[in-house]
N, C-alpha and C. Protein backbone atom coordinates (compact mmCIF):
# COMPACT_ATOMS: atom_id res chain seq x y z
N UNK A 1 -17.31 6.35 -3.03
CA UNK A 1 -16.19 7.10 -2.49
C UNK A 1 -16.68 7.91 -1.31
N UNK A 2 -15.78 7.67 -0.26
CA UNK A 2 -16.14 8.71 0.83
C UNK A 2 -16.05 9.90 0.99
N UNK A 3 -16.70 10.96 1.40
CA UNK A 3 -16.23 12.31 1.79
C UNK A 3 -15.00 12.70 2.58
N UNK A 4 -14.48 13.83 2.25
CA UNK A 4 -13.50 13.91 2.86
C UNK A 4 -13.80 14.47 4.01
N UNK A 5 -12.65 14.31 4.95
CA UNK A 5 -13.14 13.63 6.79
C UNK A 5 -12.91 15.10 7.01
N UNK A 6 -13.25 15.53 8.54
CA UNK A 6 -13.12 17.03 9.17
C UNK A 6 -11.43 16.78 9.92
N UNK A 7 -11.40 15.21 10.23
CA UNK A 7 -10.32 14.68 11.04
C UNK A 7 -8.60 15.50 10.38
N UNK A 8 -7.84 16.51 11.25
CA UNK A 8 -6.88 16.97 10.87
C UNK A 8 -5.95 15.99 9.98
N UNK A 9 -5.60 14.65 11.08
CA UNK A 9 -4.62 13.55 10.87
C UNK A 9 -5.02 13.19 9.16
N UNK A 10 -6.06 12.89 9.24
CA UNK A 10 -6.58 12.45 7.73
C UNK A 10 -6.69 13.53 6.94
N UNK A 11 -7.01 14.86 6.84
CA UNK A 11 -6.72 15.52 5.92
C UNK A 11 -4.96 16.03 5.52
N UNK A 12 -4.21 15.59 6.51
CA UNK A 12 -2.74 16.16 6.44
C UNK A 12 -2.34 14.40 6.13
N UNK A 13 -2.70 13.54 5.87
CA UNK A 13 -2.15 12.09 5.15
C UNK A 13 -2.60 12.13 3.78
N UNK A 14 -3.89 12.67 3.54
CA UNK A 14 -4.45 13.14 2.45
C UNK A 14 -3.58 13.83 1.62
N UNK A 15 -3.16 14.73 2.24
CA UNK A 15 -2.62 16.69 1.42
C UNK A 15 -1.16 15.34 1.38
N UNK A 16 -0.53 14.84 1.82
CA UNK A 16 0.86 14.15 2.06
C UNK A 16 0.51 13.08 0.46
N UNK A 17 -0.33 12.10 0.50
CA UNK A 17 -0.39 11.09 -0.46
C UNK A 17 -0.65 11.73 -1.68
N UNK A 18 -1.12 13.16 -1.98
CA UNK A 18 -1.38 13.22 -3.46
C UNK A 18 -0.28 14.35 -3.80
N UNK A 19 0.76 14.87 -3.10
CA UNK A 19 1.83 15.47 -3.01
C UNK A 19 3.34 14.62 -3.48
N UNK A 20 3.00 13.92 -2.70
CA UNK A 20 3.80 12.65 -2.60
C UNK A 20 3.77 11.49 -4.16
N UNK A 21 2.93 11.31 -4.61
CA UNK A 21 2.35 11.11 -5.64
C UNK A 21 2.65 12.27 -7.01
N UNK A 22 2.62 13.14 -6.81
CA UNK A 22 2.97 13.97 -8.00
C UNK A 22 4.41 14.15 -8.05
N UNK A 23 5.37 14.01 -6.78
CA UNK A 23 6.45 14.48 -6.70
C UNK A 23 7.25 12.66 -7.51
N UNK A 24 6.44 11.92 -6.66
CA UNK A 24 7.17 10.84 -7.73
C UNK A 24 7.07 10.33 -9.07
N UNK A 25 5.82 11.13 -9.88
CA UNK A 25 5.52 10.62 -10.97
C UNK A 25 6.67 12.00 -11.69
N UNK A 26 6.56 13.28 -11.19
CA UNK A 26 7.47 14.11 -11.78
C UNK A 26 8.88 13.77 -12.06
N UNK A 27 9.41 12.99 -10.26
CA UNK A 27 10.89 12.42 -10.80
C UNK A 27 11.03 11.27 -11.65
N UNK A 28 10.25 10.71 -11.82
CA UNK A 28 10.29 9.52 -12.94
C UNK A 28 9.96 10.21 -14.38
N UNK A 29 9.38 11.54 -14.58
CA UNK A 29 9.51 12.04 -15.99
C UNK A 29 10.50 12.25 -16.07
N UNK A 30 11.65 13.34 -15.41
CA UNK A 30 12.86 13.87 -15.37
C UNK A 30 13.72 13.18 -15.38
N UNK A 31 13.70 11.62 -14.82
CA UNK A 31 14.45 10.95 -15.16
C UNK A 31 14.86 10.16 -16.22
N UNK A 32 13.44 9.93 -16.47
CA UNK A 32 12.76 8.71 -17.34
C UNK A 32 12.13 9.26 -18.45
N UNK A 33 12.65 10.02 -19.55
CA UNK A 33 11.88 10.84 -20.57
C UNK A 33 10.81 9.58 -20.97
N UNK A 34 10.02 9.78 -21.69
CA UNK A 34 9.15 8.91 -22.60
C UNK A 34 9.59 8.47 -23.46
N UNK A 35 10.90 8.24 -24.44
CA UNK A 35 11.10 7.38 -25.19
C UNK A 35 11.98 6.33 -24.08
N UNK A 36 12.04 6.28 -22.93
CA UNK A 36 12.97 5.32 -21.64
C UNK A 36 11.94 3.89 -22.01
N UNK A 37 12.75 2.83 -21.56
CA UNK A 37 12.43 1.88 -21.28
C UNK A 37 11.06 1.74 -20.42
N UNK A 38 10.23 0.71 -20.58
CA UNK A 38 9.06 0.18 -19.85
C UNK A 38 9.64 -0.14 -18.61
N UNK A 39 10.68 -0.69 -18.42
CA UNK A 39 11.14 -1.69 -17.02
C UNK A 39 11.42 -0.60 -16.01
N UNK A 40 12.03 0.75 -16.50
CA UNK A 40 12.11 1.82 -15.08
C UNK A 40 10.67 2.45 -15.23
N UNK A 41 9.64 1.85 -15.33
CA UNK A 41 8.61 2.78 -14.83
C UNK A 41 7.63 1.40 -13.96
N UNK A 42 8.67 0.44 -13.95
CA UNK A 42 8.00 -0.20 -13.20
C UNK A 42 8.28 -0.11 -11.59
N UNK A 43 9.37 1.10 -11.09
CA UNK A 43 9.65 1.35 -10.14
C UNK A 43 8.61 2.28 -9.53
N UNK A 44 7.54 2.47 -9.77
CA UNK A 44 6.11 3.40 -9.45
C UNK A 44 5.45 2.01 -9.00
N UNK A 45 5.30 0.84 -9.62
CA UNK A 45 4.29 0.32 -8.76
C UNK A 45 4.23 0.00 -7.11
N UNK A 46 5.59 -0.21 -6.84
CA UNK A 46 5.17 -0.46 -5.28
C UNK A 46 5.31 1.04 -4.00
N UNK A 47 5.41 2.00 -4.49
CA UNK A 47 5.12 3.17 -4.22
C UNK A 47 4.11 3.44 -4.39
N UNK A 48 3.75 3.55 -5.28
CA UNK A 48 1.65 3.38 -5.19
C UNK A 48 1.21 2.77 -4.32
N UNK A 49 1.66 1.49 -4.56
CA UNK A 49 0.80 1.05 -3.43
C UNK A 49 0.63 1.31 -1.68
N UNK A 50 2.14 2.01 -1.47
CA UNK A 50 2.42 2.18 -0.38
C UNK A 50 1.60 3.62 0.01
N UNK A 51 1.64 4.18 -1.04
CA UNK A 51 0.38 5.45 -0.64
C UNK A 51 -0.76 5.00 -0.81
N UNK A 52 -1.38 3.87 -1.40
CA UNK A 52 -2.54 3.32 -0.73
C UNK A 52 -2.97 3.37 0.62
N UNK A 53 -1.49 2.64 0.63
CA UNK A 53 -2.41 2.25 2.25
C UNK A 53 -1.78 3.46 3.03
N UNK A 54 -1.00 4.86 2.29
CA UNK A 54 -0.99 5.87 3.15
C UNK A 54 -2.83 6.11 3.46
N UNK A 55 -3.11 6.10 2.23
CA UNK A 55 -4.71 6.97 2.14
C UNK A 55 -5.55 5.94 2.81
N UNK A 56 -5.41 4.72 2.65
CA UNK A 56 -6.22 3.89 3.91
C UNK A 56 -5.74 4.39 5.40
N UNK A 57 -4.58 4.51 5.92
CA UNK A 57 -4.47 5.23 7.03
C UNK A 57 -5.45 6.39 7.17
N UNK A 58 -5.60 7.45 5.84
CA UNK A 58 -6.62 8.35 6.95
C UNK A 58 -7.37 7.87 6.96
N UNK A 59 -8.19 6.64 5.88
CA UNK A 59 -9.32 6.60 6.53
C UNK A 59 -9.79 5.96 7.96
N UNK A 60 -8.82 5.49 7.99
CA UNK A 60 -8.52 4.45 9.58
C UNK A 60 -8.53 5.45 10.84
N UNK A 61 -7.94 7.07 10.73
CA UNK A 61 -7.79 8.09 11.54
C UNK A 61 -9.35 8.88 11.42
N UNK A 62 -10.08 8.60 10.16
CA UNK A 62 -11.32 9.79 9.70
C UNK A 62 -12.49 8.77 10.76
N UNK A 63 -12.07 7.80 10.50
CA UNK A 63 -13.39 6.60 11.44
C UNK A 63 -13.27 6.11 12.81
N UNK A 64 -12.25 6.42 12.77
CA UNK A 64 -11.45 6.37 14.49
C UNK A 64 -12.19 7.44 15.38
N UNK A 65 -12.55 8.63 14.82
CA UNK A 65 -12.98 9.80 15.12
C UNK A 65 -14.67 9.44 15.74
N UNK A 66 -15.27 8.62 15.06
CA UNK A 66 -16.56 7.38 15.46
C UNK A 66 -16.57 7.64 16.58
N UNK A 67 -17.41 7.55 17.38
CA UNK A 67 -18.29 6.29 18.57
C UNK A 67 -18.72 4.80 18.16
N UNK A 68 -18.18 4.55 17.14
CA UNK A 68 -18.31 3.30 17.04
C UNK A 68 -17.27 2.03 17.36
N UNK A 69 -16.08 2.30 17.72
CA UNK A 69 -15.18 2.28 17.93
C UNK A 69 -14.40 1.05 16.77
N UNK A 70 -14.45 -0.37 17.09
CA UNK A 70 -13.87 -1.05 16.08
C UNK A 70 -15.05 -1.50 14.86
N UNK A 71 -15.41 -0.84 14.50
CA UNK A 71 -16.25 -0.79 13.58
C UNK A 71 -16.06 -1.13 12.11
N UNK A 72 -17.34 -1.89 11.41
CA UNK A 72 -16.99 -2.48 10.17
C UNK A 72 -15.72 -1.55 9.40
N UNK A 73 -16.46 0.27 8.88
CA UNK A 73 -15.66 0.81 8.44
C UNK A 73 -13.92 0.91 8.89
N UNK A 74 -13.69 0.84 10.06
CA UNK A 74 -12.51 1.03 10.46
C UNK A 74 -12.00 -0.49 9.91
N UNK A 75 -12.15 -1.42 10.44
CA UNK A 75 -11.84 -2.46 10.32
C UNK A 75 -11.22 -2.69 8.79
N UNK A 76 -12.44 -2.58 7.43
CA UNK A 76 -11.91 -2.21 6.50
C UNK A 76 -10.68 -1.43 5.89
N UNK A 77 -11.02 -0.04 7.20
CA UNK A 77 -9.47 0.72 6.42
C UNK A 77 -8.33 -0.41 6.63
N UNK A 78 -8.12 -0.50 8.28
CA UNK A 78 -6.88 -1.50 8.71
C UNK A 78 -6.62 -2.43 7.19
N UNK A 79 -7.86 -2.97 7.43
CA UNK A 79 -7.42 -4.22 5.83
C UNK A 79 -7.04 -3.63 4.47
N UNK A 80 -6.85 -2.48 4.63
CA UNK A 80 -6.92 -2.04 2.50
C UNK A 80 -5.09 -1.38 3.04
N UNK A 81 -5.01 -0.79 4.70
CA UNK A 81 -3.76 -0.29 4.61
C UNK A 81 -3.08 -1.58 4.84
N UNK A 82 -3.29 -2.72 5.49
CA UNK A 82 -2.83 -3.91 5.66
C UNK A 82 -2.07 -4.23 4.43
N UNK A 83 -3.36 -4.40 3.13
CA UNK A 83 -2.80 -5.27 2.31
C UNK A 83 -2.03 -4.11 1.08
N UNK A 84 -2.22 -2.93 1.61
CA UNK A 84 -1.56 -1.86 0.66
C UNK A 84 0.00 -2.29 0.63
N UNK A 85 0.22 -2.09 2.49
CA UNK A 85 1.78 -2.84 2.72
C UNK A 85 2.61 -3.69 2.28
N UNK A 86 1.31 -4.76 2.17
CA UNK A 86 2.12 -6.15 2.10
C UNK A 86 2.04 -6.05 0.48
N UNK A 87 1.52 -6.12 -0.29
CA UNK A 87 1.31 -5.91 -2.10
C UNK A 87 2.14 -4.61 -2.29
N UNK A 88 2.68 -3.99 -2.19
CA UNK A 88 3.79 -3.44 -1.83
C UNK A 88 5.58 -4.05 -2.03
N UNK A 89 5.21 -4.46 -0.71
CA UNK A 89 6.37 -4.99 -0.27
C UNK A 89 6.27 -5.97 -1.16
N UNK A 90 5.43 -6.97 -1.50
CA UNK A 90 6.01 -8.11 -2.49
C UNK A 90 6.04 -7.96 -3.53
N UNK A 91 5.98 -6.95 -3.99
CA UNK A 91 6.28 -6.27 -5.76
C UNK A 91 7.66 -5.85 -5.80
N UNK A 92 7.73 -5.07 -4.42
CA UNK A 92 9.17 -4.71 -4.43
C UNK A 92 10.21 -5.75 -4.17
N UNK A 93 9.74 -7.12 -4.00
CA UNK A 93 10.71 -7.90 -3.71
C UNK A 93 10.60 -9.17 -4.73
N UNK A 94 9.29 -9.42 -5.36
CA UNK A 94 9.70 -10.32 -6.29
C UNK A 94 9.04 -9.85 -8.01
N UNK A 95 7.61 -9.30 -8.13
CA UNK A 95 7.63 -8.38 -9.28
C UNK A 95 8.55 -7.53 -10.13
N UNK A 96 8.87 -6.57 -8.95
CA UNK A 96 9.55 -5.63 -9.85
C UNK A 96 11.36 -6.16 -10.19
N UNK A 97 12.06 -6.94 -9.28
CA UNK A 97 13.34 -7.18 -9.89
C UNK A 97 13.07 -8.18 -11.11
N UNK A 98 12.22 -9.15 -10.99
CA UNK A 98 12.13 -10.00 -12.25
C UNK A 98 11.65 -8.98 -13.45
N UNK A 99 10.54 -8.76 -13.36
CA UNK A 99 9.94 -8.06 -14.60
C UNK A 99 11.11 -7.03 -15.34
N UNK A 100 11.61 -6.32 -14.26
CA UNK A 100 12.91 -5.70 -14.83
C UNK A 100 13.75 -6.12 -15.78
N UNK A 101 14.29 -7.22 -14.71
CA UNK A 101 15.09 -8.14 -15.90
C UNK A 101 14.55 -8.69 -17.24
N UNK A 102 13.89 -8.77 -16.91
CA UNK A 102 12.80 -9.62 -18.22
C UNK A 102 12.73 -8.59 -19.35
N UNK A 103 12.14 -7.86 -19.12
CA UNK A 103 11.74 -6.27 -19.84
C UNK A 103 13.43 -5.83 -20.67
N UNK A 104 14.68 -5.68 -19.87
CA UNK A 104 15.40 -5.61 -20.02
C UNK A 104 16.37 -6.26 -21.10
N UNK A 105 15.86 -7.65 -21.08
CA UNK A 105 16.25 -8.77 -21.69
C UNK A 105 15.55 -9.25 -23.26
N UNK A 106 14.17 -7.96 -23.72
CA UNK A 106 13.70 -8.39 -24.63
C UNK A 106 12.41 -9.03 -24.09
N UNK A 107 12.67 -9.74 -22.89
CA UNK A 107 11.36 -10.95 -22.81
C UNK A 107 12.05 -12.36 -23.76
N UNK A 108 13.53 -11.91 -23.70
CA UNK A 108 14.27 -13.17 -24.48
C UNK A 108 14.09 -14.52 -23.37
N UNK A 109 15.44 -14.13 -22.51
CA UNK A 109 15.17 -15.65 -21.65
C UNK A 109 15.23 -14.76 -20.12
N UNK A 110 15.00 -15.82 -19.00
CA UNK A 110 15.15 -15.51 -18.00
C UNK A 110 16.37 -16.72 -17.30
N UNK A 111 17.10 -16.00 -16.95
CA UNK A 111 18.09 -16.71 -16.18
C UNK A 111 18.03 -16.81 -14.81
N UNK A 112 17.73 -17.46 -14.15
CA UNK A 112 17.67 -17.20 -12.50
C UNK A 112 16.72 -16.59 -12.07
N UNK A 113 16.50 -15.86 -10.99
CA UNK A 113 14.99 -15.54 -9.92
C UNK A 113 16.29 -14.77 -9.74
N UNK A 114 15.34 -13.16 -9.62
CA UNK A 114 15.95 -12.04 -8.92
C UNK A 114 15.12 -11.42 -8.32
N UNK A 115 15.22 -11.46 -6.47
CA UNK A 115 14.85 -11.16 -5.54
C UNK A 115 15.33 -9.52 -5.19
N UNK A 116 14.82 -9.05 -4.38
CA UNK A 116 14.97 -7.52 -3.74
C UNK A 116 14.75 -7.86 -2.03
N UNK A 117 15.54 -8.89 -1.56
CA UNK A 117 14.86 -9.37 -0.24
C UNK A 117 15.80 -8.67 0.83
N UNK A 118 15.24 -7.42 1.05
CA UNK A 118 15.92 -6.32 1.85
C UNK A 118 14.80 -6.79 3.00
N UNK A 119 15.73 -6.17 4.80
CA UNK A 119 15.14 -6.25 5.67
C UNK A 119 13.81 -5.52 5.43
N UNK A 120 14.01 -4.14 4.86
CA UNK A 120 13.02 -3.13 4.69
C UNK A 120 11.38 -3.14 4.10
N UNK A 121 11.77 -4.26 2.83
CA UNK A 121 10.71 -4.95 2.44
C UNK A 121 10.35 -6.13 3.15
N UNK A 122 10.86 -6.88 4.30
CA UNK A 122 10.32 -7.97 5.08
C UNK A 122 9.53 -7.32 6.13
N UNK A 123 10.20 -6.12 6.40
CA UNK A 123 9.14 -5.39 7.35
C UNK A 123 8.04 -5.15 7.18
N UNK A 124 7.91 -4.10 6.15
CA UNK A 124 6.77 -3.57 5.37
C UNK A 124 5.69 -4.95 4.99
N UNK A 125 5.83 -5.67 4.64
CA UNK A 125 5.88 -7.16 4.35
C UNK A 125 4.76 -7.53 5.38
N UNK A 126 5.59 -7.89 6.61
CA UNK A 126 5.10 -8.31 8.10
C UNK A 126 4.24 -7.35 8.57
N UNK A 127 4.46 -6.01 8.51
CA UNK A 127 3.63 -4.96 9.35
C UNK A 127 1.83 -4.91 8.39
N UNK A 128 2.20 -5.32 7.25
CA UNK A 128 0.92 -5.43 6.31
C UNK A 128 -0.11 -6.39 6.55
N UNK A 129 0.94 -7.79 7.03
CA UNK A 129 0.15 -8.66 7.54
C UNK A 129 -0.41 -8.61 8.73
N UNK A 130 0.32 -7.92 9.94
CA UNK A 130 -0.40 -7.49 10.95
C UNK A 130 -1.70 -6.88 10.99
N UNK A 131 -1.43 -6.10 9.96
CA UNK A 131 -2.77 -5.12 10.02
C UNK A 131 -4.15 -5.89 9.70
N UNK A 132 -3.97 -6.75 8.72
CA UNK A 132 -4.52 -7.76 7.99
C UNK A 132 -5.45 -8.51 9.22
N UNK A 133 -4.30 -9.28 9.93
CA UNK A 133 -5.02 -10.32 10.80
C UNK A 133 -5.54 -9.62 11.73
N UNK A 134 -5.09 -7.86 12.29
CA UNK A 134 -5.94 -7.48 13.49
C UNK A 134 -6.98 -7.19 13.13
N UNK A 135 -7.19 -7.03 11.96
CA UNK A 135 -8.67 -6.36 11.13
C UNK A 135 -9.19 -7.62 11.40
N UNK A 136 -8.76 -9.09 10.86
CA UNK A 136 -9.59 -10.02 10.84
C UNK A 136 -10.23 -10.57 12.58
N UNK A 137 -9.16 -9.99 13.64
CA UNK A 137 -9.33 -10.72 14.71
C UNK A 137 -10.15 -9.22 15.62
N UNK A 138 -10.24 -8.57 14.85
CA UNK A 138 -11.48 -7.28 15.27
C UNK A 138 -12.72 -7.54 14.30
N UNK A 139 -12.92 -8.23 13.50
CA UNK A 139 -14.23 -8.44 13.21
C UNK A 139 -14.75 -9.66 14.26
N UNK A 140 -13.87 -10.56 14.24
CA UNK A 140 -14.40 -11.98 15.29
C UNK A 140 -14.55 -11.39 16.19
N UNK A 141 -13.88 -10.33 16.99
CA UNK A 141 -14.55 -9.86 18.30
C UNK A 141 -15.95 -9.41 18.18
N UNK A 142 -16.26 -8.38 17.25
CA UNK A 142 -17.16 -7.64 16.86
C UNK A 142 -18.33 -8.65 16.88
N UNK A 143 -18.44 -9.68 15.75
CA UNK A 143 -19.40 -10.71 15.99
C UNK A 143 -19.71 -11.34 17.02
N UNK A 144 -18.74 -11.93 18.22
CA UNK A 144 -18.98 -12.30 19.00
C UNK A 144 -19.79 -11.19 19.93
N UNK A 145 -19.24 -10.38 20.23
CA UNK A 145 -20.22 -9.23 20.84
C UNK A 145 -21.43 -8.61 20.85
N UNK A 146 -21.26 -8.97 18.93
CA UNK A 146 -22.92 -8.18 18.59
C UNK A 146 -23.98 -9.58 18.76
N UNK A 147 -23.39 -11.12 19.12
CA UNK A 147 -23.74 -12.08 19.62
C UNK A 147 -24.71 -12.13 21.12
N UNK A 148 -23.82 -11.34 21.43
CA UNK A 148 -24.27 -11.05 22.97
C UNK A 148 -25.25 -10.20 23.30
N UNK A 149 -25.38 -9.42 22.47
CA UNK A 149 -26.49 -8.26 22.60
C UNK A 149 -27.79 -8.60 21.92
């Protein structure tokens, strides 16, 4: 585990993700006493994940701060907030409506595929994968360069 950074941006994404994090596990008690169903607490997983890759953002802002500029570490954050996005977004669009139902249903039968295929999650979706492939197409630079030297 890394130290925590001097970098403002990353300590105020920091103070944001574990704020953010308590405030949603609180409204899911208040809503969701403990004798509630399993299937509404499956509405926490893709919110987690999305503060993943909040907290991969600072680290992406704490290493940015470098002279190293696209550097292994950075590169890494991009990829953990990359795939925070996208694992995310596809929980919220095909995990969590099925399992719901399912959960809902006993685990009796499943009737049909139930999707959550909002623009919002195609975004989140796409912007995850971006991050993904620039991480991958900033290491190929990187190699090629440290090629050269």
């Amino acid at each position: 585990m890394t130290a925590l950074s001097t970098s403002p941006i990353a300590l105020v994404l920091r103070f944001f993700v574990v704020i953010a994090a308590v405030l949603l596990v609180l409204k899911h008690l208040a809503i969701y006493p403990a004798s509630a169903a399993g299937a509404d607490w499956l509405g926490l997983v893709a919110p987690a994940l999305y503060l993943w890759a909040f907290w991969s953002g600072a680290e992406v802002f704490s290493r940015s701060r470098d002279a190293t500029g696209f550097g292994p570490a950075l590169l890494s954050g991009l990829n953990q907030m990359g795939a925070g996005l996208m694992l995310g977004a596809w929980v919220a669009i095909l995990a969590e409506p099925a399992l719901r139902h399912l959960m809902q249903n006993g685990f009796v039968m499943m009737t049909g595929a139930r999707f959550d295929l909002t623009l919002a999650n195609l975004v989140l979706a796409f912007a995850g994968l971006t991050l993904i492939l620039l991480a991958r197409r900033g290491r190929q630079i990187r190699a090629e360069l440290d090629g050269f030297v």
